[in-house]
N, C-alpha and C. Protein backbone atom coordinates (compact mmCIF):
# COMPACT_ATOMS: atom_id res chain seq x y z
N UNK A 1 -90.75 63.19 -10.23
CA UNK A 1 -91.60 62.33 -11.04
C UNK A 1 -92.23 61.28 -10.13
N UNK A 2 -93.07 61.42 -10.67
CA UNK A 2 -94.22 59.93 -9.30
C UNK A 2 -93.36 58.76 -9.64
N UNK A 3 -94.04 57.75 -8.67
CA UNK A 3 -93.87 56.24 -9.28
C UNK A 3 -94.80 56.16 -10.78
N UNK A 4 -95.95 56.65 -10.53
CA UNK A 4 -97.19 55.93 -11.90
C UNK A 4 -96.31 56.56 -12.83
N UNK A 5 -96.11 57.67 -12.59
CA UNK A 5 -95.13 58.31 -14.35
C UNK A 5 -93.82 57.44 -14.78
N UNK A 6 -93.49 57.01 -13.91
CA UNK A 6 -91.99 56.44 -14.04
C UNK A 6 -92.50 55.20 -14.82
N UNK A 7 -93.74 54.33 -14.09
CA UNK A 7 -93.82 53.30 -14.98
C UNK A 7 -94.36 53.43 -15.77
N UNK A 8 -95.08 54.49 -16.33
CA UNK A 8 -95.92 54.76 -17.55
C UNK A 8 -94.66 55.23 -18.81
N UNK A 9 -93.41 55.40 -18.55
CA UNK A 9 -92.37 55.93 -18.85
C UNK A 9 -91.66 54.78 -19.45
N UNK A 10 -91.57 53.66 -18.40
CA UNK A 10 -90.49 52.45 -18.34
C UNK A 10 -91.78 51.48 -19.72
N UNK A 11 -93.43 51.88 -19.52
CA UNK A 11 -94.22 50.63 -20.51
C UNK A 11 -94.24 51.82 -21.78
N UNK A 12 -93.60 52.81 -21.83
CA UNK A 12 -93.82 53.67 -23.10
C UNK A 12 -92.50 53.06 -23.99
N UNK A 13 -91.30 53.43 -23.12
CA UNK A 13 -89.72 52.54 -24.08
C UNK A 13 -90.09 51.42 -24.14
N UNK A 14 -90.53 50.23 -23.51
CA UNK A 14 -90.64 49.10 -23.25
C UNK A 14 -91.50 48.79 -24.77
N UNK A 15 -92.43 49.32 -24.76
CA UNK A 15 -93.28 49.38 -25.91
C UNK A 15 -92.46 49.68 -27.28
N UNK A 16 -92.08 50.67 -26.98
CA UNK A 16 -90.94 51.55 -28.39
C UNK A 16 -90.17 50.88 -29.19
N UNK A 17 -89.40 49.49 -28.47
CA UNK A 17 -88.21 49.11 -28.12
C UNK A 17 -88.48 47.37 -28.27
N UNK A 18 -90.21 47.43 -28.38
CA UNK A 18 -90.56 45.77 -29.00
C UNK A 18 -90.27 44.87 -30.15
N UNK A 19 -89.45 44.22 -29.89
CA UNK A 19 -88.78 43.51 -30.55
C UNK A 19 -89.96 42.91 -31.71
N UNK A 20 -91.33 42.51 -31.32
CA UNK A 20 -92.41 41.67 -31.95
C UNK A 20 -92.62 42.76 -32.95
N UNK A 21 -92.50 44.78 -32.87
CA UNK A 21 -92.91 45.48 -33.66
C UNK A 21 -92.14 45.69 -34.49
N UNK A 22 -90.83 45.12 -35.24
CA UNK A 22 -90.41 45.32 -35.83
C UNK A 22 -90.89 44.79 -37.23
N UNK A 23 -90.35 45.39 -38.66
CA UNK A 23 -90.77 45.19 -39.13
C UNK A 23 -91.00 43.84 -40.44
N UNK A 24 -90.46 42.61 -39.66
CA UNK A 24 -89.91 41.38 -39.97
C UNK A 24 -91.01 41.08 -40.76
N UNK A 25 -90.79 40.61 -42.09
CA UNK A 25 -91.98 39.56 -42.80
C UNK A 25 -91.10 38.17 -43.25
N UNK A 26 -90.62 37.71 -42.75
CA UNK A 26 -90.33 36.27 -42.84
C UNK A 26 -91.30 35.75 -43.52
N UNK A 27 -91.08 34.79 -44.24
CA UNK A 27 -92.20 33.47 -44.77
C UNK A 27 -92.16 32.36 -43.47
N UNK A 28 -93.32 32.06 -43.66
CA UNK A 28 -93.99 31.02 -42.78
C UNK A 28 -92.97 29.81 -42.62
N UNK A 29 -92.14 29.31 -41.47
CA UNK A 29 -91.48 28.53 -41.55
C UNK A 29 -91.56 27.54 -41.48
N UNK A 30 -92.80 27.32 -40.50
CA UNK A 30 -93.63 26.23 -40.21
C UNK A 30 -94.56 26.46 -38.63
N UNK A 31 -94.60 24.95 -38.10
CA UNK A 31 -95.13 25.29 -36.41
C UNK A 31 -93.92 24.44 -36.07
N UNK A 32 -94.03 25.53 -34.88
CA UNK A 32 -92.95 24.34 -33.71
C UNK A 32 -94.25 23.95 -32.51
N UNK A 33 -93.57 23.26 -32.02
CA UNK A 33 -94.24 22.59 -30.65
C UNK A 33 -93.97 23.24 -29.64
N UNK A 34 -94.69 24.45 -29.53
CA UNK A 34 -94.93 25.16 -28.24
C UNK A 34 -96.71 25.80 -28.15
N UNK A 35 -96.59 25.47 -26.90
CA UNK A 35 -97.77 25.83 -26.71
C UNK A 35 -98.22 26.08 -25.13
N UNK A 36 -98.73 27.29 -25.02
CA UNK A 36 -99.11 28.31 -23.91
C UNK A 36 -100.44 28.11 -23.36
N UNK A 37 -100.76 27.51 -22.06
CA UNK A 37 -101.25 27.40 -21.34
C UNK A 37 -102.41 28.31 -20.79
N UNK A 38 -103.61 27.97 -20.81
CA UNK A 38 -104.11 29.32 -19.64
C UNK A 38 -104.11 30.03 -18.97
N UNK A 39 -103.20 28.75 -18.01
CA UNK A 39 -102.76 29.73 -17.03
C UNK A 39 -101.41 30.02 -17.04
N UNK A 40 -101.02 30.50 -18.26
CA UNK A 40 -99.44 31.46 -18.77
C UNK A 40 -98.36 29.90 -18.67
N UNK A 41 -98.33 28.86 -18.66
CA UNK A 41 -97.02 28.13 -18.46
C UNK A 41 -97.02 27.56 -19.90
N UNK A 42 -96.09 27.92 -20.52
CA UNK A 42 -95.23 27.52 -21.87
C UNK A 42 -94.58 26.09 -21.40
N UNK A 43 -94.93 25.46 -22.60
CA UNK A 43 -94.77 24.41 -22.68
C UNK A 43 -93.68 23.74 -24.36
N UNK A 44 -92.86 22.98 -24.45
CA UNK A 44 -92.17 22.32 -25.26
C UNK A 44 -92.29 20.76 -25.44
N UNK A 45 -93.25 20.46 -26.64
CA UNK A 45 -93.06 19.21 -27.05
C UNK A 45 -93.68 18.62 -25.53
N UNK A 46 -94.76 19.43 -24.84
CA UNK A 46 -95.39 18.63 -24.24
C UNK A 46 -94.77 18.84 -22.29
N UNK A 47 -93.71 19.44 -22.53
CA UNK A 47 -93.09 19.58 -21.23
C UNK A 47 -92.66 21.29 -20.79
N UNK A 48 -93.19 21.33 -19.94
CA UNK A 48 -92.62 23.12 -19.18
C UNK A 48 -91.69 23.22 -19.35
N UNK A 49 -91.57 24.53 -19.59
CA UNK A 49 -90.42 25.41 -19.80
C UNK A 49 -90.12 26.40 -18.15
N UNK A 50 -89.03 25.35 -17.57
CA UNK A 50 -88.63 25.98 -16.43
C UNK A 50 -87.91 27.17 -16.56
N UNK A 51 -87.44 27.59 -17.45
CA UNK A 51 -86.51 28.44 -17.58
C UNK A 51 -87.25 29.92 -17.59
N UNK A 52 -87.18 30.68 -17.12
CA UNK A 52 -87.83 31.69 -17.13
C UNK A 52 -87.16 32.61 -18.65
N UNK A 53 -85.62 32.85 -18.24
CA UNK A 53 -85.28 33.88 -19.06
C UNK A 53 -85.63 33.33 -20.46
N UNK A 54 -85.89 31.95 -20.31
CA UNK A 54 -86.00 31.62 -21.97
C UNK A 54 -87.37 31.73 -22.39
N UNK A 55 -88.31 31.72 -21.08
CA UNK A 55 -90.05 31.99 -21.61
C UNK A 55 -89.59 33.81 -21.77
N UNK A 56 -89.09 34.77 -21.25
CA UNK A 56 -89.32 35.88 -21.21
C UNK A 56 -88.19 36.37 -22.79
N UNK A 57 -87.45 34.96 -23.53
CA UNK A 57 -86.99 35.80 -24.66
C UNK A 57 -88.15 35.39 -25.65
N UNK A 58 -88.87 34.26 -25.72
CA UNK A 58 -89.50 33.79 -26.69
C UNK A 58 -90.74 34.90 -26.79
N UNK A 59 -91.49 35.47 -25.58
CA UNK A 59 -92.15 36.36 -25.49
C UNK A 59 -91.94 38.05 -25.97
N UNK A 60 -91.06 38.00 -25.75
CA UNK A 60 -90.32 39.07 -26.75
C UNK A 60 -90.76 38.82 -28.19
N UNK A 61 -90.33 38.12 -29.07
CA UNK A 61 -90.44 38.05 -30.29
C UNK A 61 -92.09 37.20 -30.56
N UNK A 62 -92.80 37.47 -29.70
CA UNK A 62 -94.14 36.33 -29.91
C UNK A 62 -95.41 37.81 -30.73
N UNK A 63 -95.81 37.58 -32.06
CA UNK A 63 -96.65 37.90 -32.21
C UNK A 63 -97.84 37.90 -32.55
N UNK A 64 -98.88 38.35 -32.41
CA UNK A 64 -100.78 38.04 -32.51
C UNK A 64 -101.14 38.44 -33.80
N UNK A 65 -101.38 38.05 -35.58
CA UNK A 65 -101.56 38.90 -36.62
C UNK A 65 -102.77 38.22 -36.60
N UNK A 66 -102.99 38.93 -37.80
CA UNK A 66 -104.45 39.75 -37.90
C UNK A 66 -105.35 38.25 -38.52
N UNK A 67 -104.32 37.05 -38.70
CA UNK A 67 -104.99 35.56 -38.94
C UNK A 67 -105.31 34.66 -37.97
N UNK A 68 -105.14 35.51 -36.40
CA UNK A 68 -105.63 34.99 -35.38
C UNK A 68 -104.65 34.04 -34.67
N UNK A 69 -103.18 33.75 -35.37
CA UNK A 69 -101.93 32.80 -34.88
C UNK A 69 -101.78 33.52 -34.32
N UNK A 70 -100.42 32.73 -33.56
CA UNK A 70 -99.38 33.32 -32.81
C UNK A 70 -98.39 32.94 -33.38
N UNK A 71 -97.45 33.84 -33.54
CA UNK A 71 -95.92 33.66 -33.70
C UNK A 71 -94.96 34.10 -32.96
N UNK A 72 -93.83 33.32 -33.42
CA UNK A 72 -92.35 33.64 -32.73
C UNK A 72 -91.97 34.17 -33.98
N UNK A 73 -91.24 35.28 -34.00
CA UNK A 73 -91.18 36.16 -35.31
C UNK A 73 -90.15 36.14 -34.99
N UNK A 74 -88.43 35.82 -35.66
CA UNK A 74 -87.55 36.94 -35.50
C UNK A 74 -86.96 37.32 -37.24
N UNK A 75 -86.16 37.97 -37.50
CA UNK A 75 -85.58 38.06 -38.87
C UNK A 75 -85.81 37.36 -40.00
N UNK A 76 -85.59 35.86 -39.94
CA UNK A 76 -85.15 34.98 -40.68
C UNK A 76 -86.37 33.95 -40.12
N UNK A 77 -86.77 33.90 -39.13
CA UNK A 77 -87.85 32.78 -39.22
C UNK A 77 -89.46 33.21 -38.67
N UNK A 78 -90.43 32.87 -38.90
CA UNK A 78 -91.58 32.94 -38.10
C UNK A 78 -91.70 31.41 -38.34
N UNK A 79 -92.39 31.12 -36.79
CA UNK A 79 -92.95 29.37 -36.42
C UNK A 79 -94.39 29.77 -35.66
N UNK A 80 -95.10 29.00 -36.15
CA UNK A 80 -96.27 29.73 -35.19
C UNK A 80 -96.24 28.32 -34.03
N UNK A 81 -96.91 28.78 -32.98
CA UNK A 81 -97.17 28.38 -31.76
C UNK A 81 -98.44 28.38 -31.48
N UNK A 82 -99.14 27.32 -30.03
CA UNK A 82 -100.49 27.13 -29.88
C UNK A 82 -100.48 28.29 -28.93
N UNK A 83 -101.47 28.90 -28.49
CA UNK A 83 -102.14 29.49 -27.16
C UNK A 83 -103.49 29.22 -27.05
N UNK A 84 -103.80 28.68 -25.74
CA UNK A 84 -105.11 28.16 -25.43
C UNK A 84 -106.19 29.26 -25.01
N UNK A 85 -105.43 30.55 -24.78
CA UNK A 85 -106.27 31.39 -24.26
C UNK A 85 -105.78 32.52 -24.65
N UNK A 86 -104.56 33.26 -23.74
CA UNK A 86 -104.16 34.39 -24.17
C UNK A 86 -102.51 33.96 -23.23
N UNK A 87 -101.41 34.94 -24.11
CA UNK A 87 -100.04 34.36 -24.09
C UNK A 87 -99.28 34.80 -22.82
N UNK A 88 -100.60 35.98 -22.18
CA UNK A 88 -100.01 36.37 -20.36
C UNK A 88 -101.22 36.19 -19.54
N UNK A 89 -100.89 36.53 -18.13
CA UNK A 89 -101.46 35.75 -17.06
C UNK A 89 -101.31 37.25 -16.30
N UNK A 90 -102.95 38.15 -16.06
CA UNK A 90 -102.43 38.92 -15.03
C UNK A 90 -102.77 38.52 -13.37
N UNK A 91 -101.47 38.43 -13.05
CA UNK A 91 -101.71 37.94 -11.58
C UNK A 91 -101.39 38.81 -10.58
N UNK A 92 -101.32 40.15 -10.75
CA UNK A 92 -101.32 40.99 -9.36
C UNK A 92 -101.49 42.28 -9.85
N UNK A 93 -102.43 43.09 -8.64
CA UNK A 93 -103.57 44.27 -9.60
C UNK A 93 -102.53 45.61 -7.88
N UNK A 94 -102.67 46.70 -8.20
CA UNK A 94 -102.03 47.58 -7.12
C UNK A 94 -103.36 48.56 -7.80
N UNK A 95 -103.45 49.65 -6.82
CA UNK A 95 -104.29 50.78 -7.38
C UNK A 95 -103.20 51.39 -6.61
N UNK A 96 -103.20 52.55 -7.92
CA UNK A 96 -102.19 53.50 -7.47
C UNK A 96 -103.16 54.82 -7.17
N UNK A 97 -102.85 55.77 -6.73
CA UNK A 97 -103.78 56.97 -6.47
C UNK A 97 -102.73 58.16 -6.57
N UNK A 98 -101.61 58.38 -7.12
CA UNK A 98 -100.86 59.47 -7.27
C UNK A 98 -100.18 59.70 -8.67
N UNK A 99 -100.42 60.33 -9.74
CA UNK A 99 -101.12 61.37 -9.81
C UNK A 99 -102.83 61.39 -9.75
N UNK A 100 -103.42 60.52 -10.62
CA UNK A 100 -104.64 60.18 -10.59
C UNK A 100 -104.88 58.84 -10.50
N UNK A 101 -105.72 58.53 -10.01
CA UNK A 101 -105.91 56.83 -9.56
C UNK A 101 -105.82 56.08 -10.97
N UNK A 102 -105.40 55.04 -10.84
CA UNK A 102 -104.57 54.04 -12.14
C UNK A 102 -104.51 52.62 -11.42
N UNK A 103 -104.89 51.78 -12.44
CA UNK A 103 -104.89 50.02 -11.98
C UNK A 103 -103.57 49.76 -12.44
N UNK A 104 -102.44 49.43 -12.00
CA UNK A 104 -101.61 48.76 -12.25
C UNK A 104 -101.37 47.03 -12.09
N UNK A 105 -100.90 46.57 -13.43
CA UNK A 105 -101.39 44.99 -13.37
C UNK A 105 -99.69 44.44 -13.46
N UNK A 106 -99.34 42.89 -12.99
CA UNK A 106 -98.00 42.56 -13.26
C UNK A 106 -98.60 41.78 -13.76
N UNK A 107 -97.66 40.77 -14.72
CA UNK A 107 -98.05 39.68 -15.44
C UNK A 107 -97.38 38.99 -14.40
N UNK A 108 -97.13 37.38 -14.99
CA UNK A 108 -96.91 36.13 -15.05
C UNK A 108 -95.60 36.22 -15.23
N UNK A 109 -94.83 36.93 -15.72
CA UNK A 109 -93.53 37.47 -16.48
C UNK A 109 -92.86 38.59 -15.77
N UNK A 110 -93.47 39.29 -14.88
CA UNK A 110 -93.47 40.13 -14.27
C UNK A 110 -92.92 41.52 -14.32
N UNK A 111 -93.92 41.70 -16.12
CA UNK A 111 -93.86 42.98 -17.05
C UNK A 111 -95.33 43.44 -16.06
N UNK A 112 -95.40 45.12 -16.39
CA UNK A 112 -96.07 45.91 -15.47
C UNK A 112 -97.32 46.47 -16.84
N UNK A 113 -98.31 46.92 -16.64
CA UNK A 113 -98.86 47.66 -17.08
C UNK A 113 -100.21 48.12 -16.56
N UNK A 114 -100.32 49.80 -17.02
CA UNK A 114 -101.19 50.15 -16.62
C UNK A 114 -102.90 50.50 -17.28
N UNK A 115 -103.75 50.09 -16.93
CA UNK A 115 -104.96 50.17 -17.92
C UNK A 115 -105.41 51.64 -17.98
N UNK A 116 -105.19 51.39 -19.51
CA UNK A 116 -105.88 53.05 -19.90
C UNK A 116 -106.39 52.70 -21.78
N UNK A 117 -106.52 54.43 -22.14
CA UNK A 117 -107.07 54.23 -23.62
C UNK A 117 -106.22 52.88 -24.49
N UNK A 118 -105.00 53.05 -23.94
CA UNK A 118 -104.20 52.12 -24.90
C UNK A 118 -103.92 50.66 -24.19
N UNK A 119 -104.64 50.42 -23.28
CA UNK A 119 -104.44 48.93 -22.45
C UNK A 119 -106.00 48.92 -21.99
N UNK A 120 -106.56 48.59 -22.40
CA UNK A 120 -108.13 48.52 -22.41
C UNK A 120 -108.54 47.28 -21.55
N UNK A 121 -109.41 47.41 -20.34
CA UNK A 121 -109.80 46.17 -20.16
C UNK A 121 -111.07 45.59 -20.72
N UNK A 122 -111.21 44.45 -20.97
CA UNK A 122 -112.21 43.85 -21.59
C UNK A 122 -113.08 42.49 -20.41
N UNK A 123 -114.68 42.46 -20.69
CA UNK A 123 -114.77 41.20 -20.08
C UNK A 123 -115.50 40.42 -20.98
N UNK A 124 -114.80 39.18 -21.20
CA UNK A 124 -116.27 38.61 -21.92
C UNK A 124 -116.89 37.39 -21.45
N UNK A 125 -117.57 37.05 -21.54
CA UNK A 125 -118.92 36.01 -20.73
C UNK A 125 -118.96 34.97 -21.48
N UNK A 126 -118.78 33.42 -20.88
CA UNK A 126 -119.18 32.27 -21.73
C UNK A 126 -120.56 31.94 -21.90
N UNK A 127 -120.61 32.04 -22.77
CA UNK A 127 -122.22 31.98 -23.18
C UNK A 127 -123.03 30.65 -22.48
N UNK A 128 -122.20 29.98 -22.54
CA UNK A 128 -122.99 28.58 -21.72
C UNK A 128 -122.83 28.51 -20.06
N UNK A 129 -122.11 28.69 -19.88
CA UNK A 129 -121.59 29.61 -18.14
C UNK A 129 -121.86 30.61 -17.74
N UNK A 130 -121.83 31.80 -18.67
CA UNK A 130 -121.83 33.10 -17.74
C UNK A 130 -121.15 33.30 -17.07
N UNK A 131 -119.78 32.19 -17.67
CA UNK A 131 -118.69 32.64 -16.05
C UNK A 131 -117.37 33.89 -17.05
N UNK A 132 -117.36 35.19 -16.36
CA UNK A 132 -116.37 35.82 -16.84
C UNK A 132 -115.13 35.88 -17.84
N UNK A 133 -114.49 36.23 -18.45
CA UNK A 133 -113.26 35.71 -18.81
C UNK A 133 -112.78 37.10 -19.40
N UNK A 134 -111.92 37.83 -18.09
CA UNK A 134 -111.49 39.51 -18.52
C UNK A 134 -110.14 39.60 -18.76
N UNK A 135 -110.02 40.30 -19.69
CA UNK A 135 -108.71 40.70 -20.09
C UNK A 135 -108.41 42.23 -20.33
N UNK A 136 -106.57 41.96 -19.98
CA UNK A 136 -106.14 43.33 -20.33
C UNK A 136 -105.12 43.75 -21.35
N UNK A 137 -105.57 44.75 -22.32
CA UNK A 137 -104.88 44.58 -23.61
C UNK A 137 -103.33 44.83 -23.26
N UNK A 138 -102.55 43.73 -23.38
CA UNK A 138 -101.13 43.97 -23.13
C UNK A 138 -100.13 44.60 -23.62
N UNK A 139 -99.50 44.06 -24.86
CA UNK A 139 -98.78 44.96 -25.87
C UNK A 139 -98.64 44.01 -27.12
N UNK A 140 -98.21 44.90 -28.26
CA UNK A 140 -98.17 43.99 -29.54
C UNK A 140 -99.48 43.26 -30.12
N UNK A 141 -100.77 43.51 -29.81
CA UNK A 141 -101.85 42.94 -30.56
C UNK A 141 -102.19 41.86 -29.48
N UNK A 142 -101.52 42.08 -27.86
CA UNK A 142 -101.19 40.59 -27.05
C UNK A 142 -102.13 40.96 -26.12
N UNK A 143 -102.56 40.13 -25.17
CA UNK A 143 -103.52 40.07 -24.12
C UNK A 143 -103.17 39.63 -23.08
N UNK A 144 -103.29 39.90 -21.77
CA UNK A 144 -103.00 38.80 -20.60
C UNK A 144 -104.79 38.55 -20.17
N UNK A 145 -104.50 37.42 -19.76
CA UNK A 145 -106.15 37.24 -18.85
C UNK A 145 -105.83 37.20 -17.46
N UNK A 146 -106.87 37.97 -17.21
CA UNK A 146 -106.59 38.52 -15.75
C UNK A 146 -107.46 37.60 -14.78
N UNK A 147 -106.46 36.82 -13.68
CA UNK A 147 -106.72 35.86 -13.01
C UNK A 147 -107.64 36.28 -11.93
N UNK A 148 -108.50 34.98 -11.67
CA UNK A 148 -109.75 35.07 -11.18
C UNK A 148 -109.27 35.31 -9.78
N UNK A 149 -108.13 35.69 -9.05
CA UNK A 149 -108.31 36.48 -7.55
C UNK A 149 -108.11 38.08 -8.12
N UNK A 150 -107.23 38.53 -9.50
CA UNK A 150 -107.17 39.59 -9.51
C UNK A 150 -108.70 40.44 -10.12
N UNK A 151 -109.32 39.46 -10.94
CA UNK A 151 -110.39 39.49 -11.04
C UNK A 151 -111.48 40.65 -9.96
N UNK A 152 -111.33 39.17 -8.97
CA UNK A 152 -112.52 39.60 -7.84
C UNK A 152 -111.73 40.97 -7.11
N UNK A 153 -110.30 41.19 -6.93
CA UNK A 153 -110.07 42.45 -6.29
C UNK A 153 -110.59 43.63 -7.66
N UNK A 154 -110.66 43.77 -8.91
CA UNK A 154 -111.44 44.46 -9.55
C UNK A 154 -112.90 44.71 -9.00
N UNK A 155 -113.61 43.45 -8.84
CA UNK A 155 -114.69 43.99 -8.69
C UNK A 155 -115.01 44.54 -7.44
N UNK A 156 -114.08 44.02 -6.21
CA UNK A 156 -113.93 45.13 -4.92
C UNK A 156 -113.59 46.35 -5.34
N UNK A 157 -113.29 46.89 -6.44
CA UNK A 157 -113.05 48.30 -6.42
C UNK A 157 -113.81 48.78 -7.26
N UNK A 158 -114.96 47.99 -7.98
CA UNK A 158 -115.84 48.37 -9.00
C UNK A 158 -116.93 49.22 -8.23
N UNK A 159 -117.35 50.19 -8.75
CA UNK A 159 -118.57 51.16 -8.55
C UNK A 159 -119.92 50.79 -10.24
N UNK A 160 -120.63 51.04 -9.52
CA UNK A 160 -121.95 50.58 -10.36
C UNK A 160 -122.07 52.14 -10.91
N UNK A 161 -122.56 51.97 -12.32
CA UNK A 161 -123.21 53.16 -13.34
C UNK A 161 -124.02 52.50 -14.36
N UNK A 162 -124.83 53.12 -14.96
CA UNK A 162 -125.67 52.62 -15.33
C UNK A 162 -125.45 52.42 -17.06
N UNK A 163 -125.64 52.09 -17.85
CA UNK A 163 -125.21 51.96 -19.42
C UNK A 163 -126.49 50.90 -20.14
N UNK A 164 -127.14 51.10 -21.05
CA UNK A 164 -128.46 51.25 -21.93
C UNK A 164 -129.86 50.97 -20.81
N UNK A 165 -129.65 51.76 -19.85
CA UNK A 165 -130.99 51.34 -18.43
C UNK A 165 -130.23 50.39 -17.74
N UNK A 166 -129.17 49.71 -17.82
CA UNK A 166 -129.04 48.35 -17.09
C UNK A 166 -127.59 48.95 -16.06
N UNK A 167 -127.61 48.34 -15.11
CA UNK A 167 -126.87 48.04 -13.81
C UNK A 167 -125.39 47.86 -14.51
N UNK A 168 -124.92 48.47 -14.27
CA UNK A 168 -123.05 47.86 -14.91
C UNK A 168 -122.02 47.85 -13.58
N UNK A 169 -121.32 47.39 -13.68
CA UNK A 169 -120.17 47.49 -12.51
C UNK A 169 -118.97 48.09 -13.27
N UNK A 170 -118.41 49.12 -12.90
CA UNK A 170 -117.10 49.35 -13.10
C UNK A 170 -115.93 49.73 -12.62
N UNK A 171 -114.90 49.86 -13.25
CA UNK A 171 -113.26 50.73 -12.25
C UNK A 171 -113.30 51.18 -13.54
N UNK A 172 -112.23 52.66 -12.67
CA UNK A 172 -111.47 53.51 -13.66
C UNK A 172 -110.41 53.26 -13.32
N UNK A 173 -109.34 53.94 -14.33
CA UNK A 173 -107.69 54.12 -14.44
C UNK A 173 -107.54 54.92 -15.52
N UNK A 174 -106.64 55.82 -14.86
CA UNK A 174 -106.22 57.20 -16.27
C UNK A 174 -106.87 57.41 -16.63
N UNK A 175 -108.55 57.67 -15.81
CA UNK A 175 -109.70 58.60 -16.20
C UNK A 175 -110.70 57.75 -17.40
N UNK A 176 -110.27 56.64 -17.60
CA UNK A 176 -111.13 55.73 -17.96
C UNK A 176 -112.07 54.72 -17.60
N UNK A 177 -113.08 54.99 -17.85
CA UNK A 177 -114.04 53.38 -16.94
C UNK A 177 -113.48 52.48 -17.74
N UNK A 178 -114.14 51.59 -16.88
CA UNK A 178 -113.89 49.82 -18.09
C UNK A 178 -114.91 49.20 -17.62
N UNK A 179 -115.91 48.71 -18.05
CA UNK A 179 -116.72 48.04 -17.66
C UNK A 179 -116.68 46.49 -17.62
N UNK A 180 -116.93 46.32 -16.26
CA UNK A 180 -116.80 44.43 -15.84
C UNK A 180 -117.67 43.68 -15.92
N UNK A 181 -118.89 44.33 -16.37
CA UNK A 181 -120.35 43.57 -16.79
C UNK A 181 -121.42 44.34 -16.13
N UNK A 182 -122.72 43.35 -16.44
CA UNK A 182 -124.14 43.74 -15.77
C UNK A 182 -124.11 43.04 -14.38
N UNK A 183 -124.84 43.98 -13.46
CA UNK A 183 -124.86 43.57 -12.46
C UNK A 183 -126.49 42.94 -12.28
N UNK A 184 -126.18 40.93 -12.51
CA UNK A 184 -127.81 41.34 -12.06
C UNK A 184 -128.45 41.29 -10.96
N UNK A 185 -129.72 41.44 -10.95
CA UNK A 185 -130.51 41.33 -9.71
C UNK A 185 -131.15 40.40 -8.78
């Protein structure tokens, strides 16, 4: 078995096995005072959360519904929480090339995933900037935003094709493009 299968293997249970997909409907308990950072650092009542294993249990049970919150879901309680952007941080990109070439991303957390039909990358553009802001669909309805050095190594591996007459830049993974925008002139 390759490495890419093994981890496409380890984000398939990983996925299976999500605590956020279960099928909890708690009533609204209230908000607590947490709130997630841009750039991925969880915060309490205003102060970081040094603790890793305790950002990586709360993330476990953190989910995105369809009212645009975030929650900490477990059994008996949901609390919703702030996020300023999106609740992961991708900060390191590998291209794998065995079996077929594949972007592999780590988070902030230093959960793995690979972009394909079911981890989609996205870019979208501030309308008053034009400055980027790409993401990769993570798990659970969740997103990481993919940090502006892993960013620019995307677009070192982007190849240009063309999409409605206009210039596009893109990468593939698992036989998918993703497009990173217009390239202009």
């Amino acid at each position: 078995m390759s490495r890419l299968d093994q981890i496409l293997e380890q984000i398939k249970t990983r996925e299976a096995h999500s605590t956020a997909r279960q099928p909890w409907q708690p009533s609204l308990c209230g908000d607590i005072d947490i709130r997630i950072a841009r750039d991925g650092t969880w915060y309490h009542e205003g102060s970081p959360i040094h603790r890793e294993s305790l950002v990586k249990l709360f993330a476990s049970v953190l989910r995105h519904e369809a009212d645009g919150e975030y929650y900490l879901l477990t059994p008996a309680e949901k609390m919703r929480i702030r996020v300023d952007d999106a609740p992961f941080v991708a900060v390191q990109l590998e291209r794998l090339t065995e079996p077929q070439p594949s972007l592999l991303f780590t988070t902030n957390l230093g959960e793995q995933i690979v972009a394909d039909a079911d981890h989609p990358i996205r870019v979208l553009f501030d309308p008053a900037s034009g400055e980027p802001r790409p993401y990769i669909h993570f798990r659970d309805n969740l997103d990481a935003l993919i940090s502006r050095s892993v960013y620019l190594a995307l677009v070192e591996l982007g190849e240009p094709f063309e999409r409605d007459g206009q210039p596009h830049l893109g990468v593939t993974s698992q036989g998918i493009r993703f497009d990173l925008g217009c390239i202009e002139e």
